[in-house]
Protein backbone atom coordinates (compact mmCIF):
# COMPACT_ATOMS: atom_id res chain seq x y z
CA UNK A 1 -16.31 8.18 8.24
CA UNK A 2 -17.49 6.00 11.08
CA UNK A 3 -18.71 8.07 14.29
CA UNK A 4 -16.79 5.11 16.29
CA UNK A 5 -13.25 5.96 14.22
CA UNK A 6 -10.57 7.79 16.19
CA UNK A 7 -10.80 11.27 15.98
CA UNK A 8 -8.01 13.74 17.16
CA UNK A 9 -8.00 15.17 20.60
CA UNK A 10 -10.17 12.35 21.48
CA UNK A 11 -9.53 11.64 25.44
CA UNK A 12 -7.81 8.45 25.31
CA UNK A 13 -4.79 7.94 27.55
CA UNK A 14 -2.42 5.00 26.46
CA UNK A 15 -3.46 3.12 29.53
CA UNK A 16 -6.73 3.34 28.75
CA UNK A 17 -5.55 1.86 25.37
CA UNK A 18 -3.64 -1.18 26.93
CA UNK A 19 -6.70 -1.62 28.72
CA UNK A 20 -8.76 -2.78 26.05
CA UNK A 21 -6.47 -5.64 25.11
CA UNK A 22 -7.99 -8.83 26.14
CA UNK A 23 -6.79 -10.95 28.56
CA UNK A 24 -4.21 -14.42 28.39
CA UNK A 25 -0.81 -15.27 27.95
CA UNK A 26 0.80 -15.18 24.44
CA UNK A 27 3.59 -17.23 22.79
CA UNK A 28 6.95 -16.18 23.72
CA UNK A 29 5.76 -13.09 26.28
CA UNK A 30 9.87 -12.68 26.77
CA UNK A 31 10.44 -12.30 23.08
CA UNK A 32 7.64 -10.15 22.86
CA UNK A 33 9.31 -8.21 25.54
CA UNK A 34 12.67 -7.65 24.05
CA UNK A 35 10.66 -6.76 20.85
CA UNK A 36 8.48 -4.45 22.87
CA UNK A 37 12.22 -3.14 24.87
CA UNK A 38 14.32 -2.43 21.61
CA UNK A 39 11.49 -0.22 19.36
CA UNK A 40 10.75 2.02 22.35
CA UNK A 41 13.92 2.50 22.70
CA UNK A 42 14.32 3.60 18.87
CA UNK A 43 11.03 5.81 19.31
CA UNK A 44 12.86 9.21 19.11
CA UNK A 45 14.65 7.84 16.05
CA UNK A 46 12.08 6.19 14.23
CA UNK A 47 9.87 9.43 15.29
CA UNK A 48 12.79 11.57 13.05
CA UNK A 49 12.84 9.73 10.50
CA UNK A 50 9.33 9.37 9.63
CA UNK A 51 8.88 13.16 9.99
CA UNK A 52 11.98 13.64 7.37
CA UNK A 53 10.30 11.17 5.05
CA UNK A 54 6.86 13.25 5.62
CA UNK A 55 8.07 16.65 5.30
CA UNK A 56 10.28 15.29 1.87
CA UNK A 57 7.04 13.79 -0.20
CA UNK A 58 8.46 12.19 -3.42
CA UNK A 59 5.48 10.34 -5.81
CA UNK A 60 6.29 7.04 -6.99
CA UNK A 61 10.05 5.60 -8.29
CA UNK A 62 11.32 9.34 -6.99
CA UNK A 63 11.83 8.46 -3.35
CA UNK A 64 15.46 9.04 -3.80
CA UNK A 65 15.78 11.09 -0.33
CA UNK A 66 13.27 8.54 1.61
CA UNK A 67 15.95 5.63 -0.05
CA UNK A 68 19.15 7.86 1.15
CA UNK A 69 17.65 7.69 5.12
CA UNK A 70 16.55 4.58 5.45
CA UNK A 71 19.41 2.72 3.94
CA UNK A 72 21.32 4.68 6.34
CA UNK A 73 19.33 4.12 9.19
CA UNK A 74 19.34 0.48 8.65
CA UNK A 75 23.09 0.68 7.98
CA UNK A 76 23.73 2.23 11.33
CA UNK A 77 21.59 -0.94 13.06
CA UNK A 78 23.62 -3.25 11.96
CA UNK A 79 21.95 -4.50 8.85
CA UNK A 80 23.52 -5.36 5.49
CA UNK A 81 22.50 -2.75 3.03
CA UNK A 82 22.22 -3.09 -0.74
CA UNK A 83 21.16 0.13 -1.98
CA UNK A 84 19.30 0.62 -5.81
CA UNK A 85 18.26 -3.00 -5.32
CA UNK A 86 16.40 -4.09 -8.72
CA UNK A 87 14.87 -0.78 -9.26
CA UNK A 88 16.09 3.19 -8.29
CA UNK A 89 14.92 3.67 -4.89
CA UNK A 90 14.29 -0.21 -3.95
CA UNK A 91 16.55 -1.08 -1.33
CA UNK A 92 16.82 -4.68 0.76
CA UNK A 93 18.26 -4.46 4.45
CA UNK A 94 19.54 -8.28 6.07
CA UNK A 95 20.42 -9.44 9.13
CA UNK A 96 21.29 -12.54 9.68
CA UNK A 97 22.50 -15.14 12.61
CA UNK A 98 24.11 -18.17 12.52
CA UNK A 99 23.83 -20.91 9.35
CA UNK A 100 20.54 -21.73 7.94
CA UNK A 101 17.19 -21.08 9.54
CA UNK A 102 14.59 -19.44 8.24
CA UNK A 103 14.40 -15.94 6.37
CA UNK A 104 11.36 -13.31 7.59
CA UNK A 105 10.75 -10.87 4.46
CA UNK A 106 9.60 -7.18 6.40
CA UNK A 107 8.22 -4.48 3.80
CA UNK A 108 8.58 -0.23 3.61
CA UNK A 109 6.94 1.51 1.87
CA UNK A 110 8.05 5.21 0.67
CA UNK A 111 6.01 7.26 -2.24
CA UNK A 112 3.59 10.31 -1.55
CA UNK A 113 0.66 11.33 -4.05
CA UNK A 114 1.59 14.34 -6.05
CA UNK A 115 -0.24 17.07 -4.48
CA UNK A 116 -0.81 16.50 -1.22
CA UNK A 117 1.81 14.25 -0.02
CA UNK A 118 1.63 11.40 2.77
CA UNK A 119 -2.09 11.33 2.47
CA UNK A 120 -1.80 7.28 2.62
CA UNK A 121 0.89 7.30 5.47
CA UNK A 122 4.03 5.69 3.91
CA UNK A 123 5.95 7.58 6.70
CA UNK A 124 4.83 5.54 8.69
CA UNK A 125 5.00 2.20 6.80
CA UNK A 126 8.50 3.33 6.22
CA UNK A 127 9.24 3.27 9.77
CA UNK A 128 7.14 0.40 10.84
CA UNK A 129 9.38 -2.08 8.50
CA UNK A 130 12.29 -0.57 9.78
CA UNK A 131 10.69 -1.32 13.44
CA UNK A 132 9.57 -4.64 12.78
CA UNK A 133 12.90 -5.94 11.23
CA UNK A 134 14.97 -3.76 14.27
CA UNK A 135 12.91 -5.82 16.85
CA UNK A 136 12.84 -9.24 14.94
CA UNK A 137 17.42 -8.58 15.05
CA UNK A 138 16.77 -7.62 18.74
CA UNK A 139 15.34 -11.40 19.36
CA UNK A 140 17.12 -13.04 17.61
CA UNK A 141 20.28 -11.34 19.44
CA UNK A 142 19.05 -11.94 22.64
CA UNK A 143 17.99 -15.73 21.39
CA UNK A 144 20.50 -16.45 19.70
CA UNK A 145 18.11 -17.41 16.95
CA UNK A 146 19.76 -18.91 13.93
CA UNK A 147 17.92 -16.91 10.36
CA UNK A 148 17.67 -14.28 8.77
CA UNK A 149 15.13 -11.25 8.34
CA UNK A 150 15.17 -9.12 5.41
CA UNK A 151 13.45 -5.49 4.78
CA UNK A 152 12.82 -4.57 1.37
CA UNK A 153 12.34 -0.66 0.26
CA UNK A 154 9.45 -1.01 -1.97
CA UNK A 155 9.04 2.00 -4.18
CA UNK A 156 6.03 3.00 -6.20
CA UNK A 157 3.30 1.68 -4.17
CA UNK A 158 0.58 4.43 -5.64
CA UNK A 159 -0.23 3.76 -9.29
CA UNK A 160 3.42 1.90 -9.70
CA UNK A 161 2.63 -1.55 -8.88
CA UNK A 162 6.39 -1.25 -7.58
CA UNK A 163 5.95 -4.82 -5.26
CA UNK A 164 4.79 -6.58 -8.42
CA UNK A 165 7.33 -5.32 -10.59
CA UNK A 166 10.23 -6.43 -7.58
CA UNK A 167 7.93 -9.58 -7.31
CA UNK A 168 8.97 -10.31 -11.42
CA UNK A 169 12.41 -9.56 -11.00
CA UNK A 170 12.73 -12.31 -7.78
CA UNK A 171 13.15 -9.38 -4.62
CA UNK A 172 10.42 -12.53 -2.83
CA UNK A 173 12.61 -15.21 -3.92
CA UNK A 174 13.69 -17.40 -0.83
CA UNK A 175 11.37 -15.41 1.96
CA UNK A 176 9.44 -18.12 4.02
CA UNK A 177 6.81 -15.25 4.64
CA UNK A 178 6.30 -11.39 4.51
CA UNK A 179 5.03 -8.91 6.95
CA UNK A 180 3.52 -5.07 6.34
CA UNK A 181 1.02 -2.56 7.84
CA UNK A 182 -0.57 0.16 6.66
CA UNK A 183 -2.42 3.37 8.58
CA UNK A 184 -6.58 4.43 8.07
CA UNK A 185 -9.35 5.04 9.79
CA UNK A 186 -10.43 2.71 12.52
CA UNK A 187 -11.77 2.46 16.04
CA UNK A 188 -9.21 3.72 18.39
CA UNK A 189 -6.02 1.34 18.97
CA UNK A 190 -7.09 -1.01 16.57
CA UNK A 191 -5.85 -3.27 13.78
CA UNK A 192 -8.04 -4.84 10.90
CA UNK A 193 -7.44 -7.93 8.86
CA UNK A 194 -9.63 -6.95 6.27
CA UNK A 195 -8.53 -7.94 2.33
CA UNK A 196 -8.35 -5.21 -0.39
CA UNK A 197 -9.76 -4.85 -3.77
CA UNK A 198 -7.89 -6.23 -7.00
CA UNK A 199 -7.37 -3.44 -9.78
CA UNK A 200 -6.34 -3.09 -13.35
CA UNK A 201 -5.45 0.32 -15.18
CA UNK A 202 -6.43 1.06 -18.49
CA UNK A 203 -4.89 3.63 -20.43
CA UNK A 204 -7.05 5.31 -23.49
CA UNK A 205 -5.42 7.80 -25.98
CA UNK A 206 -7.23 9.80 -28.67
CA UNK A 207 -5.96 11.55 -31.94
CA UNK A 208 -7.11 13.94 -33.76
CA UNK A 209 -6.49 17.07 -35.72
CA UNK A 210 -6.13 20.59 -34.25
CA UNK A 211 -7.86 23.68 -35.63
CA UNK A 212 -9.25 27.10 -34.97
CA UNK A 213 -11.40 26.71 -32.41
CA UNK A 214 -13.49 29.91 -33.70
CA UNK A 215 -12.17 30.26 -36.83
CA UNK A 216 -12.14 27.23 -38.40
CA UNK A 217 -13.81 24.10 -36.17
CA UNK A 218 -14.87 22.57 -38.65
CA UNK A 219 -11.45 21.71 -39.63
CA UNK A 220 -10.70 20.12 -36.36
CA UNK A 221 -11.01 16.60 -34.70
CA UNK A 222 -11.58 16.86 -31.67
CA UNK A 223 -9.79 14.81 -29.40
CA UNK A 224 -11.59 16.27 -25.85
CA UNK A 225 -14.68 15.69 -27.72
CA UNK A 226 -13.66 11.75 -28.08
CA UNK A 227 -12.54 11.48 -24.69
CA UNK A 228 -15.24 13.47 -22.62
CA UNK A 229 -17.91 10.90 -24.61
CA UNK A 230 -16.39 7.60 -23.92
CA UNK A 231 -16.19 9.08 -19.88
CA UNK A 232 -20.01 10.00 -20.17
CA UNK A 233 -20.60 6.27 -21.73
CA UNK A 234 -19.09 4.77 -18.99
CA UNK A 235 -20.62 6.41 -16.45
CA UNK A 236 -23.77 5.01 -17.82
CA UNK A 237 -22.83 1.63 -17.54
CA UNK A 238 -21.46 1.97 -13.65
CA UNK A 239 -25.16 1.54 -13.10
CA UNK A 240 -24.94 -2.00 -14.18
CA UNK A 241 -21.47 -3.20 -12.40
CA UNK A 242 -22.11 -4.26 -8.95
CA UNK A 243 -21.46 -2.01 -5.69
CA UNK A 244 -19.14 -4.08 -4.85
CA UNK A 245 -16.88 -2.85 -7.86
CA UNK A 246 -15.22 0.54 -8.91
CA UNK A 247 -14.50 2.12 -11.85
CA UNK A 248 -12.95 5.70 -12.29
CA UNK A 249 -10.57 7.53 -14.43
CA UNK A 250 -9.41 11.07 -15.09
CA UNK A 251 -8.13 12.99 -18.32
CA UNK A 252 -5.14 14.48 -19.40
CA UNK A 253 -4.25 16.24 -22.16
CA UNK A 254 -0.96 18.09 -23.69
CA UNK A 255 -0.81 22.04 -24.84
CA UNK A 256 -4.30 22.49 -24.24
CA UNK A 257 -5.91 25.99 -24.82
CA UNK A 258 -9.13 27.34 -25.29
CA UNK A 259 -9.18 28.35 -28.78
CA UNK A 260 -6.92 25.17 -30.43
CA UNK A 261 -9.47 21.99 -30.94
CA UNK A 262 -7.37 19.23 -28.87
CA UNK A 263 -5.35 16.74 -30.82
CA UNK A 264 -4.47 14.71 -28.36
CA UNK A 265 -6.32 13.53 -25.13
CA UNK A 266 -5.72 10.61 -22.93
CA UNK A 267 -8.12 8.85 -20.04
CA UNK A 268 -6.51 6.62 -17.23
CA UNK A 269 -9.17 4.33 -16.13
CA UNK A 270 -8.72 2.02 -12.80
CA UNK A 271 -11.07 -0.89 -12.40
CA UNK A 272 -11.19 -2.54 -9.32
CA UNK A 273 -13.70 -5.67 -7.64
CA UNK A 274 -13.09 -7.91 -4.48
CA UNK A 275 -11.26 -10.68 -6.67
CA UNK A 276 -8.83 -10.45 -9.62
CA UNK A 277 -11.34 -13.09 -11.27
CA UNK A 278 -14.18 -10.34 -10.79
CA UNK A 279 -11.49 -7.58 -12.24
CA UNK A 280 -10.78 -9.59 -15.22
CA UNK A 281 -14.17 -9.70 -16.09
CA UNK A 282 -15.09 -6.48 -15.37
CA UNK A 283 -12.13 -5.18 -17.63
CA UNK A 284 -13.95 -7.13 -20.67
CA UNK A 285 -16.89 -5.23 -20.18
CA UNK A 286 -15.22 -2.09 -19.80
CA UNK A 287 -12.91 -2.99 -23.13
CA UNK A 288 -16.13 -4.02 -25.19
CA UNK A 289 -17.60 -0.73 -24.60
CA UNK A 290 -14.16 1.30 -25.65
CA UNK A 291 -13.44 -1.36 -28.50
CA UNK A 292 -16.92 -1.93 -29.80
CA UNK A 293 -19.35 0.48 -28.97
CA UNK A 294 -18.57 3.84 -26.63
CA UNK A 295 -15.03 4.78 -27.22
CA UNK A 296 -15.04 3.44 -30.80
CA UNK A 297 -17.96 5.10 -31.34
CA UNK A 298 -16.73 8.30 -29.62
CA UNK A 299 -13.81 8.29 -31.92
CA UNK A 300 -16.06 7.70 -35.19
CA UNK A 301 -18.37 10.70 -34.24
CA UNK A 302 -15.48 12.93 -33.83
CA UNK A 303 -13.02 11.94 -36.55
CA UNK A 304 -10.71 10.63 -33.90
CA UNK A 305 -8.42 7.41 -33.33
CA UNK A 306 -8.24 5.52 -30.41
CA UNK A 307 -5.46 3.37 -28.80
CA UNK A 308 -6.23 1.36 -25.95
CA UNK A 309 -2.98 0.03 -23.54
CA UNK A 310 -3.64 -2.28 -20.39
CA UNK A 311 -1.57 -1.05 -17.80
CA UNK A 312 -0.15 -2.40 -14.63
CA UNK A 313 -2.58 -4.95 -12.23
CA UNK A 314 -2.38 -5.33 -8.61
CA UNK A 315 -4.07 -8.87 -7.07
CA UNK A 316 -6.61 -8.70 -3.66
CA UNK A 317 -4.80 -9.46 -0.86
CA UNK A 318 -4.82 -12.89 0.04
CA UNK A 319 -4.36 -12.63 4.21
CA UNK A 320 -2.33 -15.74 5.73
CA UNK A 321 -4.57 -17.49 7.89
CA UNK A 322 -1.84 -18.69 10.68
CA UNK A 323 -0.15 -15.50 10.47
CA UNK A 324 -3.37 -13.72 10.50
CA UNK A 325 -4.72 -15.63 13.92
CA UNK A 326 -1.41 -15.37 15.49
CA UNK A 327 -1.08 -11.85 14.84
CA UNK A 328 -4.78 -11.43 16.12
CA UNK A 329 -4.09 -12.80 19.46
CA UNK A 330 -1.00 -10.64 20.01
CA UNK A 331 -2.44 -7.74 19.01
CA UNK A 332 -5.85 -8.00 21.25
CA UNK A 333 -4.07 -9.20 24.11
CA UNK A 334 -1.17 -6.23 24.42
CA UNK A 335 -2.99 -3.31 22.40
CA UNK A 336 -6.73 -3.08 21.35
CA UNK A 337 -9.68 -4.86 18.97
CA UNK A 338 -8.74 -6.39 15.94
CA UNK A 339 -11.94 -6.36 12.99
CA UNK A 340 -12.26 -7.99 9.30
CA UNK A 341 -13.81 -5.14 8.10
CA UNK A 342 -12.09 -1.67 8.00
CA UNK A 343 -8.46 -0.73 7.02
CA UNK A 344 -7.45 -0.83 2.69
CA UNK A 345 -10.88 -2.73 2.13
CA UNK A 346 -12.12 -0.33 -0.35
CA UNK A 347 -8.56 0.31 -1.66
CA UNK A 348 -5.70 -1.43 -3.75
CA UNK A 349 -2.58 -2.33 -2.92
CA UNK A 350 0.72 -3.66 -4.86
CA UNK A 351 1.37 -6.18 -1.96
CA UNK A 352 -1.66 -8.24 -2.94
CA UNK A 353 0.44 -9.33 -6.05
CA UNK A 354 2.73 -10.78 -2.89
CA UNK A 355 0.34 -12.19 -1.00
CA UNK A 356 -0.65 -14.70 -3.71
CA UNK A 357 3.07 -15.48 -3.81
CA UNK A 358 4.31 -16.19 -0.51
CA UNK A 359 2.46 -16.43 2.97
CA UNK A 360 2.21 -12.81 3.67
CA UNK A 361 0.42 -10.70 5.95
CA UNK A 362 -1.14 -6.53 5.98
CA UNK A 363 -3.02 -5.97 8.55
CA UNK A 364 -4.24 -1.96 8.80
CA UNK A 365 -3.92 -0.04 12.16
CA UNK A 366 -5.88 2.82 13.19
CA UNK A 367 -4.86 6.48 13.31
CA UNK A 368 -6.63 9.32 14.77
CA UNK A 369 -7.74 11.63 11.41
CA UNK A 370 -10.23 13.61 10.29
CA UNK A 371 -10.57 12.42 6.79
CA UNK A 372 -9.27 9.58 4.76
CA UNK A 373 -6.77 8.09 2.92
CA UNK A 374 -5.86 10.26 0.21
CA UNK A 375 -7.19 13.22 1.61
CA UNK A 376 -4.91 16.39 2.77
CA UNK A 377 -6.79 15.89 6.24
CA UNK A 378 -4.70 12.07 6.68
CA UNK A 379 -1.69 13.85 5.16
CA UNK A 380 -1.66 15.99 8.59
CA UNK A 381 -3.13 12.95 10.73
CA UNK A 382 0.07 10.78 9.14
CA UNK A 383 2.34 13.15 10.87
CA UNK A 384 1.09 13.49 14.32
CA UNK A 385 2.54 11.81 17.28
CA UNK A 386 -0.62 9.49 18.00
CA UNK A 387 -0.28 7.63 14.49
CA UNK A 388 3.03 7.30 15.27
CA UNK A 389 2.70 5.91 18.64
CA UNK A 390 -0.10 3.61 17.22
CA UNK A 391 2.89 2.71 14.41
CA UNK A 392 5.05 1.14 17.00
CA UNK A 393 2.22 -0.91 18.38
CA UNK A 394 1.50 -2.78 15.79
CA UNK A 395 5.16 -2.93 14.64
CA UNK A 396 5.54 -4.83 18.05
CA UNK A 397 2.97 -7.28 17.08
CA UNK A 398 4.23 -8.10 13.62
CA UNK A 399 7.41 -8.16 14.74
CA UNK A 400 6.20 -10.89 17.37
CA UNK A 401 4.89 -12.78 14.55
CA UNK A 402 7.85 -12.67 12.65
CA UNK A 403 9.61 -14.37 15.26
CA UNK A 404 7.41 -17.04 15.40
CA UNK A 405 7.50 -17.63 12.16
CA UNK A 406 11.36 -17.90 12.59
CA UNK A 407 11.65 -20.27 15.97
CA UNK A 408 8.34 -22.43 15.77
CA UNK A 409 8.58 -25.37 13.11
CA UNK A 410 5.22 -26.35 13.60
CA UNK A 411 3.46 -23.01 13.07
CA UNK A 412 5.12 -22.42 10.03
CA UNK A 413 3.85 -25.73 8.74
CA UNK A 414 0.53 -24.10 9.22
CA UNK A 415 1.33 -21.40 7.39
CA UNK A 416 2.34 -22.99 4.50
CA UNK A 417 4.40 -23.19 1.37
């Protein structure tokens, strides 16, 4: 990581972190207020519930606790609660004032990696949709602002494509924008705008035939065999995608042992570029080696059959530009820098399907960690009480844009259809 990221026990004080917000006025400063008002004063209860959610880790579409909490938590705010909305553990929270108006879509997110847990920080994206649509009902109490703002649970974020799969079923339908944030590395108290990368699983199965390893080999087809060649083929040809791309996979097998020649092995492949364009045709050149050349060949050389399955795709996220520059100036002027470059850049994320659905917005905020996403090092960062402090900031901010987005006719006509 960066030398300039936030590390922990670094000697910032928060008013040396206000400090670094630029100066001028913003729209609405008393909106922004009550906003700012009615999340502190749910700090020790957001603070709770993201440490439930992070010592409770469920992996994707098992996030039955995480569901239980927050639909309760939203429940006890005043919200209208539909539990098991679409999917298991989705869930969709509304408020809403008056007739009409305009409807604010807020996201939480809720799945850990097997393993090692909140090493990508859901606990706090959890929380910071439940802040952002808590201040947005704060406003428009104190307003009297005629809408509606609605927080989805979004389950299966890592590997599930959960967003696009609610995105199918019509969870978007009738949101005149979305709002999210998500925790990484960063320079202290800052957000980035930055995109993502577009991705596309591949799933590759061999058969073959077991055998005495020792005994008998000879009787065998070898399944490992198949699969450990088609990996070594493709590594070759990483030489000749761009560094701008990724490819990587993993194997797994079933009933595996040292002296039985494999039957059965499978290889999960993710592909990922800036642009779903440069996905798609990176997946051709990845399926013309399995279906032509590597993995067919792998499977001829070892007796073996091959089935190839494409698996679920996730889009590049697609920032808003209005929401994006509005967000931008609330952010620098009340909490730190905002860049174009760090945050989920490298990454993936389901919400990208969203973005090229609806004007949506993810910008990433900065936590003070040793290590990564996905690392057990941002598993412990995810829990400490600087990334959640740094959670409520920029919950403030998006919940400021949300409010715009709900009382200004003309900006929304910049953002768009």
């Amino acid at each position: 990581m960066s030398t300039n990221f936030w590390q922990p026990g670094q000697d910032l004080r928060p008013d040396r972190a206000h400090n670094t917000g630029t100066a001028g006025a913003i729209h609405r400063p008393d909106a922004y207020e009550v906003i700012r008002t009615a999340i502190q004063a749910l700090d020790h209860e957001l603070l709770a519930l993201s440490q439930d959610i992070h010592e409770h880790p469920e992996t994707r579409f098992e996030e039955h606790r995480a569901h239980d909490v927050l639909t309760a938590f939203m429940e006890k705010h005043g919200f209208q609660v539909t539990r098991h909305y679409l999917l298991d553990t989705a869930w969709v929270a509304k408020y809403t004032r008056g007739t009409g108006g305009r409807t604010l879509g807020v996201n939480s997110e809720m799945d850990a990696l097997p393993g090692i847990g909140h090493a990508c920080g859901h606990n706090l994206i959890a929380i910071a949709g439940v802040a952002v649509a808590c201040g947005v009902k704060a406003a428009m109490e104190k307003f009297d602002i005629v809408g509606s703002v609605v927080l989805l649970g979004t389950p299966g974020e890592e590997g599930g494509a959960g967003k696009a799969i609610l995105l199918e079923k019509g969870a978007y339908q009738g949101l005149d924008a979305c709002l999210m944030c998500h925790p990484a590395p960063g320079p202290p108290y800052s957000a980035s705008l930055s995109g993502c990368l577009a991705r596309q699983r591949i799933d590759v199965e061999f058969f073959g035939h077991t055998a005495h390893a020792a005994l008998s080999p000879w009787e065998g087809q070898n399944a490992l065999d198949a699969a450990v060649l088609a990996y070594t083929n493709i590594s070759v040809l990483r030489q000749q995608l761009k560094p701008t791309h990724r490819v990587h996979g993993i194997f797994e097998g079933k009933d595996w042992t040292p002296n039985i020649i494999p039957d059965y092995a499978k290889m999960i492949w993710y592909v990922r570029a800036p642009t779903r364009p440069e996905v798609d045709a990176a997946v051709k050149r990845i399926k013309a080696c399995f279906e032509r050349v590597y993995i067919s060949g792998a499977a001829l050389a070892t007796g073996c059959r091959a089935h190839i399955e494409m698996g679920n795709g996730t889009f590049e996220l697609r920032q808003n530009k209005a929401l994006s520059d509005e967000f931008a100036d609330i952010f620098s002027k009340t909490v730190g820098p905002v860049d174009y470059e760090h945050g989920i850049s490298r990454a993936s994320t389901d919400f990208g399907n969203v973005t090229y659905a609806i004007p949506a917005l993810h910008p990433s905020f900065a936590i003070p960690t040793r290590g990564g996403n996905h690392t057990v090092a941002f598993t412990e960062a995810a829990a400490g009480k600087e990334a959640h402090e740094a959670c409520l900031h920029v919950s403030v901010a998006l919940a400021a844009t949300g409010v715009r987005v709900l009382t200004d006719g003309g900006f929304l006509e910049k953002v768009g259809p």
